[in-house]
C-alpha atoms as a PDB file:
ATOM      1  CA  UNK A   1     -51.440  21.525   3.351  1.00  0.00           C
ATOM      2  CA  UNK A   2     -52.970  22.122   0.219  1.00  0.00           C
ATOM      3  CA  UNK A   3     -51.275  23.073  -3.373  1.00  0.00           C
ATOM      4  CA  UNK A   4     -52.110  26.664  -2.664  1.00  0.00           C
ATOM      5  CA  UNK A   5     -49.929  26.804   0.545  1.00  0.00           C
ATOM      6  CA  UNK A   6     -47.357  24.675  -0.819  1.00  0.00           C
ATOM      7  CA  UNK A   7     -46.342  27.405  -3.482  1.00  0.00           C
ATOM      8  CA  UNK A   8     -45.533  29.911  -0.844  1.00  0.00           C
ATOM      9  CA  UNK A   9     -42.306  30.499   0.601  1.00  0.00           C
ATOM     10  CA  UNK A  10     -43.339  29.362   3.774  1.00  0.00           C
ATOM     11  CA  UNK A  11     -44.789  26.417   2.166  1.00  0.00           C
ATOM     12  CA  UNK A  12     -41.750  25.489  -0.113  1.00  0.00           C
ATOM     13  CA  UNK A  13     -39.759  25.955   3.719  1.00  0.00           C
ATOM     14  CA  UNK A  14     -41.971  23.559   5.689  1.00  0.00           C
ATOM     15  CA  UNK A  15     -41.040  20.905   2.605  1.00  0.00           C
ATOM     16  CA  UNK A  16     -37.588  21.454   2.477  1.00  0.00           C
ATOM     17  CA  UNK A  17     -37.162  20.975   6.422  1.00  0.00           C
ATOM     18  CA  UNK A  18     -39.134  17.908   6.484  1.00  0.00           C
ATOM     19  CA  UNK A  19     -37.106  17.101   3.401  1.00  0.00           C
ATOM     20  CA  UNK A  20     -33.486  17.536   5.567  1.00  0.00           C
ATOM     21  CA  UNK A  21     -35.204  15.770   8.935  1.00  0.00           C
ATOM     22  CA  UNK A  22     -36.132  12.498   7.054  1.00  0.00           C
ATOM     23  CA  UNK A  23     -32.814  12.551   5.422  1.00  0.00           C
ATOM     24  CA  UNK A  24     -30.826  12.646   8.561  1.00  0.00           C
ATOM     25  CA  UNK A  25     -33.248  10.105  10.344  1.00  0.00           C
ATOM     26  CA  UNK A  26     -32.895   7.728   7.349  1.00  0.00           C
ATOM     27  CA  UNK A  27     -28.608   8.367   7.517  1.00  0.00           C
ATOM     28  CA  UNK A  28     -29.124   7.803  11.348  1.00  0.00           C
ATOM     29  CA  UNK A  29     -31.324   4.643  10.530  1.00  0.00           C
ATOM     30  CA  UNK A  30     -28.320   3.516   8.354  1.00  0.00           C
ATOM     31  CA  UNK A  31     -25.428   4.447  10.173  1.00  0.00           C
ATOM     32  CA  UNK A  32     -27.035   2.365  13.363  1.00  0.00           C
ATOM     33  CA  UNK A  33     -27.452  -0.642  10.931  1.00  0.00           C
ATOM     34  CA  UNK A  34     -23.880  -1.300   9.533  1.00  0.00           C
ATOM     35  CA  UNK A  35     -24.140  -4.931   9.995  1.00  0.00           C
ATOM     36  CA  UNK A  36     -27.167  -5.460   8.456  1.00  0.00           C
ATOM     37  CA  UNK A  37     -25.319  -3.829   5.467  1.00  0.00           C
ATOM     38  CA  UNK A  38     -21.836  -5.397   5.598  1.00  0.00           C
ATOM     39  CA  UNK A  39     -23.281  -8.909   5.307  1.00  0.00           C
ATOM     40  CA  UNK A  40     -23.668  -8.292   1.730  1.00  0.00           C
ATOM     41  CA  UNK A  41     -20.354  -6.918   0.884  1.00  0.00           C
ATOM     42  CA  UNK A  42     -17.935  -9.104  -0.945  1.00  0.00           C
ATOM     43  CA  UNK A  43     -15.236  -8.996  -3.125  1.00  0.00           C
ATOM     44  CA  UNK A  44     -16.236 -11.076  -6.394  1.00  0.00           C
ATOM     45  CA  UNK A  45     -12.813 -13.185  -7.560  1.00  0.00           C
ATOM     46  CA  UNK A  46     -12.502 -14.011 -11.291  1.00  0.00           C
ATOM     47  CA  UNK A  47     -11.972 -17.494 -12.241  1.00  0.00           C
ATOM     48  CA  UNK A  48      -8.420 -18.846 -13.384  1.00  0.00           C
ATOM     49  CA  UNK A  49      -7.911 -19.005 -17.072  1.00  0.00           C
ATOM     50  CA  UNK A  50      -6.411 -22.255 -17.895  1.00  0.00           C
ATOM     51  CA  UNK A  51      -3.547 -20.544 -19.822  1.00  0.00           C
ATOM     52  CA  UNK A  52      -2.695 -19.106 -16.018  1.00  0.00           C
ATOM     53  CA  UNK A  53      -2.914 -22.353 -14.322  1.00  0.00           C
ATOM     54  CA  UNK A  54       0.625 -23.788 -14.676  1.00  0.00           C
ATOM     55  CA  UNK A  55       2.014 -20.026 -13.481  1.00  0.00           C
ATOM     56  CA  UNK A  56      -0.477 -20.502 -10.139  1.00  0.00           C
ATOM     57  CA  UNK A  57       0.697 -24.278  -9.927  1.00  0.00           C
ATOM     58  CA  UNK A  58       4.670 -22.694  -9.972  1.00  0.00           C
ATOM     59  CA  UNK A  59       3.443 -19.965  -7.107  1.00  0.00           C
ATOM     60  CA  UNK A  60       2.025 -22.130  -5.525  1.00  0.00           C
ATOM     61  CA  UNK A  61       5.138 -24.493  -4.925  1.00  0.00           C
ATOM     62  CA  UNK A  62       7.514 -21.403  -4.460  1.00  0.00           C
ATOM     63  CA  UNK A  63       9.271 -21.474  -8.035  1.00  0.00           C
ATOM     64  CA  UNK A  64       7.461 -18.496 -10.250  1.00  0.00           C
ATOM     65  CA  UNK A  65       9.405 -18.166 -13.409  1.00  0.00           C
ATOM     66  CA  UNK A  66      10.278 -14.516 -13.388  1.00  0.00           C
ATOM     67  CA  UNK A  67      10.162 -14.215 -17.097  1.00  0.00           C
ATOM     68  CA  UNK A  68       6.908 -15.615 -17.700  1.00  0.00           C
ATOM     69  CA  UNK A  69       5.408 -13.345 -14.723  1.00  0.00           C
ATOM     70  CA  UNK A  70       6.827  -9.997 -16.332  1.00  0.00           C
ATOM     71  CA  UNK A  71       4.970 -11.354 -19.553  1.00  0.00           C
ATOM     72  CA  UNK A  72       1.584 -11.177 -17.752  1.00  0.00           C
ATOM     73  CA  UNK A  73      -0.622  -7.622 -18.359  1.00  0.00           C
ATOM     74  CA  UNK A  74      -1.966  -6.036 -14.675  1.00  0.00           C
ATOM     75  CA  UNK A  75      -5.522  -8.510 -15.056  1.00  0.00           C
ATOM     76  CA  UNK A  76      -3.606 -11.288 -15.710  1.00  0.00           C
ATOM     77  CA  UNK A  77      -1.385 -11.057 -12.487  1.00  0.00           C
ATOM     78  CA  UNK A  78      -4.075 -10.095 -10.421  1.00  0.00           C
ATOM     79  CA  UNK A  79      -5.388 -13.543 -11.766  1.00  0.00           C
ATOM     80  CA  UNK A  80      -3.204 -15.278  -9.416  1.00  0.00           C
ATOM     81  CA  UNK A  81      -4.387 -13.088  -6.384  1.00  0.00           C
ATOM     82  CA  UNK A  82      -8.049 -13.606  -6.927  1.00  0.00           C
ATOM     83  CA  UNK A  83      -7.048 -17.769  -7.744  1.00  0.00           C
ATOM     84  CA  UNK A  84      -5.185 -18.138  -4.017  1.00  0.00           C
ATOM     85  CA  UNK A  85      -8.630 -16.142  -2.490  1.00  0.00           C
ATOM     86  CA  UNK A  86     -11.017 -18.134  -4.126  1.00  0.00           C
ATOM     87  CA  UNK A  87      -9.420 -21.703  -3.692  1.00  0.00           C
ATOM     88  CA  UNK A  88     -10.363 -24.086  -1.094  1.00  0.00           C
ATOM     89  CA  UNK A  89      -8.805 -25.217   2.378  1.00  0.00           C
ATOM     90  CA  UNK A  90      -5.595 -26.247   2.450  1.00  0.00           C
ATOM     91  CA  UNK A  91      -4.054 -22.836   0.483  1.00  0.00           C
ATOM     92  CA  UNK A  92      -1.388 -23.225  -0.422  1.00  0.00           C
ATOM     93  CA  UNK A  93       1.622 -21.210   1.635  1.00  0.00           C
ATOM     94  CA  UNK A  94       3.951 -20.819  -1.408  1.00  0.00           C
ATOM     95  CA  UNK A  95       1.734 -18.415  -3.397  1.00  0.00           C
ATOM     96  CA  UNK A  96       1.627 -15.649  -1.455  1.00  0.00           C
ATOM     97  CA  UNK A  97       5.972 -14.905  -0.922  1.00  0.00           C
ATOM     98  CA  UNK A  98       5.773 -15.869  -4.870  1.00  0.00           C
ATOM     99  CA  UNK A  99       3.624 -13.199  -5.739  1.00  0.00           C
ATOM    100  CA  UNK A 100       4.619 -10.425  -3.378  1.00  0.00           C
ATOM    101  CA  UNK A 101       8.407 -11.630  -4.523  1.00  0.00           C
ATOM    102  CA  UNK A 102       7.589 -10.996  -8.096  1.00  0.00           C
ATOM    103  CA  UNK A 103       5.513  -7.648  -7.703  1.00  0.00           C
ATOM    104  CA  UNK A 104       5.265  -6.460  -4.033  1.00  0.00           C
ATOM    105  CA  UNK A 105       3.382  -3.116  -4.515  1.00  0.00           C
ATOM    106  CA  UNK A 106       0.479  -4.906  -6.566  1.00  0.00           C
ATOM    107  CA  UNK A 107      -0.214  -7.514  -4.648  1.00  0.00           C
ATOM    108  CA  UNK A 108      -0.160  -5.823  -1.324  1.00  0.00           C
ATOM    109  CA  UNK A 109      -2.252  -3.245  -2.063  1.00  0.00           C
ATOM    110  CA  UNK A 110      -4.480  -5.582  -3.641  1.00  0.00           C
ATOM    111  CA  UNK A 111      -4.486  -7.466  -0.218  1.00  0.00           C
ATOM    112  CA  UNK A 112      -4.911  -4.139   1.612  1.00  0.00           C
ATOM    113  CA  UNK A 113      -7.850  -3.610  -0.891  1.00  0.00           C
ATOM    114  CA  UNK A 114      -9.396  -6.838   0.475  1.00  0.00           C
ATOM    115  CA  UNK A 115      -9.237  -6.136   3.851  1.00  0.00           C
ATOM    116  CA  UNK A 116     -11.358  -3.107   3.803  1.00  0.00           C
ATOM    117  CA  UNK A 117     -13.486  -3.292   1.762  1.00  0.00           C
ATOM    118  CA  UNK A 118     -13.742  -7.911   1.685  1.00  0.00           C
ATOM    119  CA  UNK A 119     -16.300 -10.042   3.684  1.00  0.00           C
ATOM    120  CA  UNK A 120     -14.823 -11.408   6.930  1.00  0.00           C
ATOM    121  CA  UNK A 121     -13.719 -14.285   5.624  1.00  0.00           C
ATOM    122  CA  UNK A 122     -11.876 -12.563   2.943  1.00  0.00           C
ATOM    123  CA  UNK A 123     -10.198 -10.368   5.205  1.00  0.00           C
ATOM    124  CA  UNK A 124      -8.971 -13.094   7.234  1.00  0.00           C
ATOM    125  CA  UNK A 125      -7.292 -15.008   3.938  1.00  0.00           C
ATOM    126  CA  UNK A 126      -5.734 -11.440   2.948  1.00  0.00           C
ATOM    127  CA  UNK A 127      -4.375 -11.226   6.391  1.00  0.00           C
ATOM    128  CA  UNK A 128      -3.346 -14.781   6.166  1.00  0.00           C
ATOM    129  CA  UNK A 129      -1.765 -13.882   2.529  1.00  0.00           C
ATOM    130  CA  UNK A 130       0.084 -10.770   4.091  1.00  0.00           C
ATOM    131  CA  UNK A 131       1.342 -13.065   7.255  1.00  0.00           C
ATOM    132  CA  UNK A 132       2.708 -15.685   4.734  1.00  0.00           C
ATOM    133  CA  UNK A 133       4.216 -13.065   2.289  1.00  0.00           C
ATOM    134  CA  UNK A 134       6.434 -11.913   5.100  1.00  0.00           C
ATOM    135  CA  UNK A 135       6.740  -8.833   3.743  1.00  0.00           C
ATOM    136  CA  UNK A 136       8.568  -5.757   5.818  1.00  0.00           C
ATOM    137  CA  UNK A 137       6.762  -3.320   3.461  1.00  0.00           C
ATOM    138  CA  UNK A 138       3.074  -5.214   4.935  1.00  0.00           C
ATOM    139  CA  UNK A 139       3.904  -3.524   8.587  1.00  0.00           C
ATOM    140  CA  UNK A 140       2.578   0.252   7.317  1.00  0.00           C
ATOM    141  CA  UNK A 141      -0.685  -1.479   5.425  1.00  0.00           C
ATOM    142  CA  UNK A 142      -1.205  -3.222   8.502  1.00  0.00           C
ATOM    143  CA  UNK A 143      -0.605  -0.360  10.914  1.00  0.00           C
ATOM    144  CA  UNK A 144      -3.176   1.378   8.316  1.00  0.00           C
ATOM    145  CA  UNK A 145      -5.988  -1.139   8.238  1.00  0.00           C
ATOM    146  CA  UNK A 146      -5.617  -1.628  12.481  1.00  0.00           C
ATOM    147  CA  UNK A 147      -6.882   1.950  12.569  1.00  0.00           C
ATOM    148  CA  UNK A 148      -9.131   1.382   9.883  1.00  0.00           C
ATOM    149  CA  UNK A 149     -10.802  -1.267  11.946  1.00  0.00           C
ATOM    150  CA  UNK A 150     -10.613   0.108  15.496  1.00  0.00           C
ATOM    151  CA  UNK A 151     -12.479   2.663  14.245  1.00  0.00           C
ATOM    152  CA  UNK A 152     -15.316   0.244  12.876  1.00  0.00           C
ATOM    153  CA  UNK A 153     -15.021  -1.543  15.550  1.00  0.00           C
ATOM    154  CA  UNK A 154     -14.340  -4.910  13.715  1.00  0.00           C
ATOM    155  CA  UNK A 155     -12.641  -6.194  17.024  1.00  0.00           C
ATOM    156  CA  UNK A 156     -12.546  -9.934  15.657  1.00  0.00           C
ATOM    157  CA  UNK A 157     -10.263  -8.267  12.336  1.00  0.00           C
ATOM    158  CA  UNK A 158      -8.764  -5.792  14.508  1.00  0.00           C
ATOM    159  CA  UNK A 159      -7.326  -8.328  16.869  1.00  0.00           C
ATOM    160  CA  UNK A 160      -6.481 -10.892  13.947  1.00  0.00           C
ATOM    161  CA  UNK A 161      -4.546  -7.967  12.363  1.00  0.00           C
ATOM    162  CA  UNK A 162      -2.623  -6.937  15.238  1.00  0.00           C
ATOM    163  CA  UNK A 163      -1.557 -10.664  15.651  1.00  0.00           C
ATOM    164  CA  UNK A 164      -0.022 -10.594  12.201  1.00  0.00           C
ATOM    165  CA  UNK A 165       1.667  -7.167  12.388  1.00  0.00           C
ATOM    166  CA  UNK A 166       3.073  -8.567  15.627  1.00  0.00           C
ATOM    167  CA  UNK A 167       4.344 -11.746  13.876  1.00  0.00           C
ATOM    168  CA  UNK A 168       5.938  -9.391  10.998  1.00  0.00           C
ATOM    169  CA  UNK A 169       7.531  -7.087  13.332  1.00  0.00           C
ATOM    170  CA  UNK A 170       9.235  -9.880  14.900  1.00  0.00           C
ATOM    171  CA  UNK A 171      10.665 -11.817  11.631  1.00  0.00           C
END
């Protein structure tokens, strides 16, 4: 095709269809290679400020000061989330009922937030966080992200999250 023929309308026509069938073989192309993709998603955690550390240490053992918490603006608290996901093995089990105890709709949505959207290891320490929350109001979030991931197909996260709904149902 030369310039002259691409100025016509059935010029400009032949363009725009090729146009729309290498878009939806490139979305095909894409929507075939999810994995390749989700290996690079990950949720980035911000590091503890020091002046938070002795309110993680207090999660942490189960004894938040109430007052101190109610102090903290929205980043601050959400500190103490991203400090329980980004510290090494053991974690500790304390944090997690601390947190949700203090302010139950951040931090579960937070955790929900993690789930879809983490790596697979970060899904598996927000399911872990939900599980040792022991929150009732967990059970719809979980309900949610099981559909979520049957319909990705995520069986490893799909079973691990039907194993802690079950384990919440039953407490």
């Amino acid at each position: 095709m030369n310039k002259q023929e691409l100025r016509t309308l059935t010029g400009q026509l032949l363009l725009l269809c090729a146009m729309l069938a290498g878009s939806v073989v490139l979305a095909v192309l894409i929507a075939t290679q999810r994995g390749f993709f989700e290996k690079f998603i990950e949720e980035r955690y911000a590091a503890l400020p020091a002046s938070l550390k002795p309110l993680a240490d207090a999660a942490a053992e189960g004894r938040l000061d109430p007052e101190a918490f109610n102090k903290l603006s929205l980043p601050e608290r959400l500190f103490l989330y991203d400090d329980w996901m980004a510290r090494p093995e053991p974690l500790p089990a304390g944090t997690p009922r601390s947190l949700v105890a203090a302010d139950s709709g951040l931090y579960l949505t937070r955790a929900e937030r993690t789930i879809v959207s983490g790596s697979e290891k970060q899904k598996l320490r927000a399911l872990n966080f939900l599980e040792l929350a022991g929150a009732k109001d967990a059970i719809p979030i979980l309900r949610k992200a099981r559909q979520w991931s049957i319909k990705r197909r995520t069986v490893e996260i799909t079973a691990r999250i039907t194993e802690t709904l079950e384990r919440l149902e039953r407490n």
